[in-house]
Each structure stands twice: as C-alpha cells, then as structure tokens.
N, C-alpha and C. Protein backbone atom coordinates (compact mmCIF):
# COMPACT_ATOMS: atom_id res chain seq x y z
N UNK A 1 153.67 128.78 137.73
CA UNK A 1 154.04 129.94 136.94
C UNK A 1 155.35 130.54 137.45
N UNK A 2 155.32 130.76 138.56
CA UNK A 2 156.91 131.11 139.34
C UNK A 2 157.85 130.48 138.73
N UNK A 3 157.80 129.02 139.10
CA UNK A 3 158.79 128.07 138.56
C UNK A 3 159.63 128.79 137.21
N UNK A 4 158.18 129.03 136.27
CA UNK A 4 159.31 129.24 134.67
C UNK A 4 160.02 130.23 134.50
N UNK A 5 159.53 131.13 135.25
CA UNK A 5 160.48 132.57 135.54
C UNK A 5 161.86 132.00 135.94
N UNK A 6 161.66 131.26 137.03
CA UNK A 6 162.89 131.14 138.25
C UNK A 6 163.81 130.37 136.65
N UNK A 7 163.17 129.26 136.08
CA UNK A 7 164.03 128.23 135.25
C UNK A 7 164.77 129.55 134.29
N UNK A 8 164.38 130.79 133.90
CA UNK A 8 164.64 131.37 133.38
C UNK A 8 166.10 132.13 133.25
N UNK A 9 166.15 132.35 135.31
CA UNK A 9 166.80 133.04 135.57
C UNK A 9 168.23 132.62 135.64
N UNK A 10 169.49 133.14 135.05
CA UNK A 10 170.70 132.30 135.28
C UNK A 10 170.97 131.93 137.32
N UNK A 11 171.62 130.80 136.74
CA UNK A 11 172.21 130.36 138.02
C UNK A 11 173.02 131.18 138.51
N UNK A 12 173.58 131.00 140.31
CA UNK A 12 173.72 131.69 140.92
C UNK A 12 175.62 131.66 140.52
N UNK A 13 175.98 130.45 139.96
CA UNK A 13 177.37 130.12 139.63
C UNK A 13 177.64 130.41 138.05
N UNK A 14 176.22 130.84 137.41
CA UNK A 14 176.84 131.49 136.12
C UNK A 14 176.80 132.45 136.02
N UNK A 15 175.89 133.06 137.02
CA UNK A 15 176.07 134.51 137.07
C UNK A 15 177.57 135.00 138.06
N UNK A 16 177.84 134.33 138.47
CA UNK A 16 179.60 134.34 139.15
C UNK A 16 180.00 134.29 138.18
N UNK A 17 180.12 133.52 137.46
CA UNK A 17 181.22 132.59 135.90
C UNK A 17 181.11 134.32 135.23
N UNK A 18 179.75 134.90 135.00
CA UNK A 18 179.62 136.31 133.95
C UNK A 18 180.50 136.89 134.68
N UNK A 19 180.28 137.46 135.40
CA UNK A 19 180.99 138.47 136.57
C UNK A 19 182.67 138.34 135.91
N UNK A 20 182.93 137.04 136.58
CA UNK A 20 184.62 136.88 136.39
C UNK A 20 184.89 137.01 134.95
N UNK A 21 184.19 136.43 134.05
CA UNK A 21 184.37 136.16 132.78
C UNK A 21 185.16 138.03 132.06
N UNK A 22 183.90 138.55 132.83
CA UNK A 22 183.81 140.23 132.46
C UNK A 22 185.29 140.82 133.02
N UNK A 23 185.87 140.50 134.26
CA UNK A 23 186.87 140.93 134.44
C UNK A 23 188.02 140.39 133.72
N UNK A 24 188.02 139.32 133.54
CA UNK A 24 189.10 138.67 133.13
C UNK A 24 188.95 139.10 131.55
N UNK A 25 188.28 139.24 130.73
CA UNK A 25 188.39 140.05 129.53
C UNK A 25 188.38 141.64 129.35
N UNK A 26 188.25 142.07 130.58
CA UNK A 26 188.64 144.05 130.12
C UNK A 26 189.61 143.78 131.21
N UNK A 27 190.34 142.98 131.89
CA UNK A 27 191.59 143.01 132.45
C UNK A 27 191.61 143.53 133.93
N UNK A 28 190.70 143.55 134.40
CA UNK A 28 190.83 143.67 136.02
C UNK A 28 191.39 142.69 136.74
N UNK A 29 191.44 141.36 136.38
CA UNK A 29 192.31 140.12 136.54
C UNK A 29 193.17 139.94 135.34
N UNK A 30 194.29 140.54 135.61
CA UNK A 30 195.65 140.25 134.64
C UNK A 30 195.98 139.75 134.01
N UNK A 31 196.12 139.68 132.95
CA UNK A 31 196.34 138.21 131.86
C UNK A 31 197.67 137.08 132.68
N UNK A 32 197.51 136.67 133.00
CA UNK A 32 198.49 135.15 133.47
C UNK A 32 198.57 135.64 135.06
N UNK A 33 197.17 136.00 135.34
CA UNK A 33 197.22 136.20 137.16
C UNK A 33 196.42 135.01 137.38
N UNK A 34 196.61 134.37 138.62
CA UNK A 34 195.93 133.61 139.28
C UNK A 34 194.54 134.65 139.47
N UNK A 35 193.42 133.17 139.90
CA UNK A 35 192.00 133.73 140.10
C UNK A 35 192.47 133.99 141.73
N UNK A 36 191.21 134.47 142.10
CA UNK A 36 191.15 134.68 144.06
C UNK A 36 190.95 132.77 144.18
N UNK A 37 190.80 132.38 145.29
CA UNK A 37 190.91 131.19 145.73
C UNK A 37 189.34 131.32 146.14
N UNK A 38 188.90 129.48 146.04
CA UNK A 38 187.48 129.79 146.30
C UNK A 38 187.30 130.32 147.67
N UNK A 39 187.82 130.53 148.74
CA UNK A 39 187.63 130.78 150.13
C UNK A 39 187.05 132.68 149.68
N UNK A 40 188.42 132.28 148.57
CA UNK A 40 188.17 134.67 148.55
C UNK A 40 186.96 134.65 147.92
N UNK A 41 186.78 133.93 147.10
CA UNK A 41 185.25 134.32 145.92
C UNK A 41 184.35 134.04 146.50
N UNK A 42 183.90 133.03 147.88
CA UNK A 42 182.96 132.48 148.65
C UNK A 42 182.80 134.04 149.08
N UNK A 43 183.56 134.30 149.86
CA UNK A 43 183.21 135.99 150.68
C UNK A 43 182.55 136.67 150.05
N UNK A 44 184.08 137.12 149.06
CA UNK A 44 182.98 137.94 148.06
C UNK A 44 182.07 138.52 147.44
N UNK A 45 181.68 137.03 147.03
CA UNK A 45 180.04 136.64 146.21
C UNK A 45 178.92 136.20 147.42
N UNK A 46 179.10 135.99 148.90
CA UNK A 46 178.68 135.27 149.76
C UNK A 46 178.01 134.17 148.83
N UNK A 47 178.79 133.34 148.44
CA UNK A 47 178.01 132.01 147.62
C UNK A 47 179.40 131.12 148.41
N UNK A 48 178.51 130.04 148.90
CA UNK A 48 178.96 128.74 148.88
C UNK A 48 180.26 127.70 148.53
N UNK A 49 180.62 127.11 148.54
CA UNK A 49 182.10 126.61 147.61
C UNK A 49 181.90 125.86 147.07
N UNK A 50 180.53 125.36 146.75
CA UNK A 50 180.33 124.37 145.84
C UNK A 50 179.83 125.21 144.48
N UNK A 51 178.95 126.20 144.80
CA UNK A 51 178.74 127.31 143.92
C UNK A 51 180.06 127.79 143.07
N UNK A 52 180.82 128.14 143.86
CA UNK A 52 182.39 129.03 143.65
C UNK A 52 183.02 128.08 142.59
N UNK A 53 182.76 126.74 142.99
CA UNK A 53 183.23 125.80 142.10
C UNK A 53 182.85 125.37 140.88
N UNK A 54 181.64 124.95 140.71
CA UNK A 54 180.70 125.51 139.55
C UNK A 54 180.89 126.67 138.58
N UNK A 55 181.03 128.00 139.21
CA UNK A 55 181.44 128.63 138.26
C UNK A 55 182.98 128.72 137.51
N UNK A 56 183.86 128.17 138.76
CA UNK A 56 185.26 128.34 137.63
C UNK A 56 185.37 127.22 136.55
N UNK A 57 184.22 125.79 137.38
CA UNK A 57 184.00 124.88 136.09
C UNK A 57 183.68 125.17 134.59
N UNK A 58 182.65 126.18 134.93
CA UNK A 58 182.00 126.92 133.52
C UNK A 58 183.02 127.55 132.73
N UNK A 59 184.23 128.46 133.86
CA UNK A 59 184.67 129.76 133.10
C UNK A 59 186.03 128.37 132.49
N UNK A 60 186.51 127.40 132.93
CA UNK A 60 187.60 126.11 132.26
C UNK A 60 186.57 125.56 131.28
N UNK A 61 185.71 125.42 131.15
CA UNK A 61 185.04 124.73 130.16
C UNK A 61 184.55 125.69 128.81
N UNK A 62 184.64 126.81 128.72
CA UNK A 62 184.71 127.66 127.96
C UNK A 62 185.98 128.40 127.62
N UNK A 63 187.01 127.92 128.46
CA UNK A 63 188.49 128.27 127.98
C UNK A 63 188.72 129.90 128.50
N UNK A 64 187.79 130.28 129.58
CA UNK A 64 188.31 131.38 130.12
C UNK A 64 189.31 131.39 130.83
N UNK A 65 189.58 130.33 131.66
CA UNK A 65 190.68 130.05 132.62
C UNK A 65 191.30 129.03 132.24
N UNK A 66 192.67 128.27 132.73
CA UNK A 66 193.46 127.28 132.52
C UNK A 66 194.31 127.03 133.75
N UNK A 67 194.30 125.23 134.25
CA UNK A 67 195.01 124.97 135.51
C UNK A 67 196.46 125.24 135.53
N UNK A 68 196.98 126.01 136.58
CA UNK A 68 198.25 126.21 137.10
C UNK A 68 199.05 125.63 137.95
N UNK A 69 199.66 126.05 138.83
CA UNK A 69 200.40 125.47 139.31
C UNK A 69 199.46 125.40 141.07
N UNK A 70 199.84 124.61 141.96
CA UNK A 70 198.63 124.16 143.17
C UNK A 70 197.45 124.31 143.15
N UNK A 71 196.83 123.58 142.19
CA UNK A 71 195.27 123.69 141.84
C UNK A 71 195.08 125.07 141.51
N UNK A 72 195.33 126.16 141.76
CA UNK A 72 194.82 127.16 140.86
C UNK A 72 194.73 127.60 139.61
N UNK A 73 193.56 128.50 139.14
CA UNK A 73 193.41 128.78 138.05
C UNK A 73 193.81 129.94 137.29
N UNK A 74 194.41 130.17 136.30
CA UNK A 74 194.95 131.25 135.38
C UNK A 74 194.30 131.53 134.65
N UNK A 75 194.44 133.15 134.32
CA UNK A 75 193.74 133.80 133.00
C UNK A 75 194.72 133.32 132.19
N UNK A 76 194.39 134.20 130.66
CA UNK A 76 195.80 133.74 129.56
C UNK A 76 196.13 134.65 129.68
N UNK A 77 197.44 134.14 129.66
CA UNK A 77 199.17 135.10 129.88
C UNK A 77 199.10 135.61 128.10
N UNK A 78 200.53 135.73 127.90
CA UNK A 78 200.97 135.94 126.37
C UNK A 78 200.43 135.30 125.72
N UNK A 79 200.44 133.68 126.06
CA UNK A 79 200.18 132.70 124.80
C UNK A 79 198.82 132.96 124.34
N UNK A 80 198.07 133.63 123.47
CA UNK A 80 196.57 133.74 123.55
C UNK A 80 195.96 132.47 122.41
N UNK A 81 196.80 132.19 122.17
CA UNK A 81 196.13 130.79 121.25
C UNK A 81 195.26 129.73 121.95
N UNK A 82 195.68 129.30 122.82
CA UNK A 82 194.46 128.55 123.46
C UNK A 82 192.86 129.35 123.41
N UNK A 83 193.07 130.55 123.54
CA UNK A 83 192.05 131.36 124.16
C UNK A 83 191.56 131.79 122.50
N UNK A 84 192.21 132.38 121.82
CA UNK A 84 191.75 132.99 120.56
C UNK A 84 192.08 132.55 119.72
N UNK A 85 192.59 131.10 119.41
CA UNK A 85 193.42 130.29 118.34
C UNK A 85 194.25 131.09 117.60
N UNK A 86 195.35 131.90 118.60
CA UNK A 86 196.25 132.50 117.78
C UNK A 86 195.74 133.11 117.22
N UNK A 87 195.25 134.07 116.97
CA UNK A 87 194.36 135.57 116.37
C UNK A 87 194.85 136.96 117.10
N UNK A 88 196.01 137.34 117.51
CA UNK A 88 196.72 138.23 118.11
C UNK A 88 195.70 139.60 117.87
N UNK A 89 195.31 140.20 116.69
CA UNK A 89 194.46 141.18 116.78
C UNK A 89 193.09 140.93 117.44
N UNK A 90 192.29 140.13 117.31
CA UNK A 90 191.32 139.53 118.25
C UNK A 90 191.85 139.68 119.80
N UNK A 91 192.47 139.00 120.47
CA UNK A 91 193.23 139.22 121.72
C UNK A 91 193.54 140.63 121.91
N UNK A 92 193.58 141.51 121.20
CA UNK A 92 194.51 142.68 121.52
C UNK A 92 192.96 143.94 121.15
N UNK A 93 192.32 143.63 120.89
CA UNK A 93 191.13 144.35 120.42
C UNK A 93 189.84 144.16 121.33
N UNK A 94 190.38 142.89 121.99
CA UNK A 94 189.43 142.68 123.36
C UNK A 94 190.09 143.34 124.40
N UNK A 95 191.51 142.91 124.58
CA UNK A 95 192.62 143.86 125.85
C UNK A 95 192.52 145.51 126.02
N UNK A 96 192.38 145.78 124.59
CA UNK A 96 192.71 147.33 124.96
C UNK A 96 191.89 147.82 123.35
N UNK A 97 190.48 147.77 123.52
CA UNK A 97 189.65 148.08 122.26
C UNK A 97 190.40 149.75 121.67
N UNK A 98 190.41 150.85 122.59
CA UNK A 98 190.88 151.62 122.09
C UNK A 98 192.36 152.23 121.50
N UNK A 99 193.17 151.01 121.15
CA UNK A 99 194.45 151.33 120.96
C UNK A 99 194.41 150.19 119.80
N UNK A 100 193.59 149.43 119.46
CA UNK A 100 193.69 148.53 118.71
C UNK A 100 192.21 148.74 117.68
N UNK A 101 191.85 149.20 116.90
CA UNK A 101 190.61 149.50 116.42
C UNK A 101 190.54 148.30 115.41
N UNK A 102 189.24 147.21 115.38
CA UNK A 102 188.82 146.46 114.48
C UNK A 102 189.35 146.65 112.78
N UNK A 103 189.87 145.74 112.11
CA UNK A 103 189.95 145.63 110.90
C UNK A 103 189.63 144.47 110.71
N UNK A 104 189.19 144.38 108.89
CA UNK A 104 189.05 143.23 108.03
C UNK A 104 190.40 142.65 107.82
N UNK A 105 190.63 141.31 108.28
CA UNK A 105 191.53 140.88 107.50
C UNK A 105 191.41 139.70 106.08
N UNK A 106 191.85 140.00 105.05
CA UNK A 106 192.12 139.27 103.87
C UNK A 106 191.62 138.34 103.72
C-alpha cells in the first residue's frame, strides 16, 4: 500500500525540474541567463548530480532550457519562438502578466 502512494509522488528531479521551471517563467532566472551549474543546484536542493541532471534533462526536453556555450544551459533570451513558436503576446503575458493583459486574437 505504501508503495502506490510513494509511485504517486513526483520524483525528487521533477520536483527540481517544477521548482526551476517556476522561476525561469515569472523570471527570477533571466531570460538568456545561464542556469546555476549542477555543483550550485546539488547544494541548493541537497540532491545529488545525477538527480540535478535529470532534472535539467526534463526542463531541455520540454524546451524550458536550451544548450549554450561550455555545456551550460540557457533560459530563452529574445528569440521566444523556440519556446512559444513565435507568439510574442503569449511570451510577454507569461513575463510580465500585469502589463500585458490576455486577449483574443482573430
């Protein structure tokens, strides 16, 4: 019975992946900033580096992040098309909800 609870519960590297995911979309990590390095996110999170790794796998495989320059990983800078297929109000309504208020478009 434990077991199905536990299967329930997110992993310890997706619940990292949420975490970052959350900053990197209300902007506490900068649009075109490098992530912390896994050594910083190991501390951090006291999780592991295989863990640490796992989750930035998740947050590149969902197109939260993108590889840079010496193995590190980037939020999206300007270009938001990778991230929002070019949908500039989408991008800009997630960045700064209150300066950008939802509309229908056409």
């Amino acid at each position: 019975m434990a077991k199905r609870a536990a299967a329930k519960e997110p992993s310890a590297a997706r619940r990292i992946a949420e975490t970052l995911r959350g900053e990197i979309l209300d902007g506490r990590i900068a649009a075109g900033e490098a992530l912390p390095t896994v050594r910083e996110l190991s501390v951090r999170f006291e999780a592991k580096g295989a863990v640490i790794r796992k989750a930035l796998q998740l947050l590149r495989a969902e197109g939260n992040v993108k590889p840079g320059t010496a193995g590190r990983l980037y939020t999206p800078g300007l270009d938001t098309h990778w991230m929002y297929g070019g949908d500039f109000d989408r991008f800009a309504a997630v960045a700064q909800p209150d300066r950008h208020p939802p509309h229908d478009h056409p």
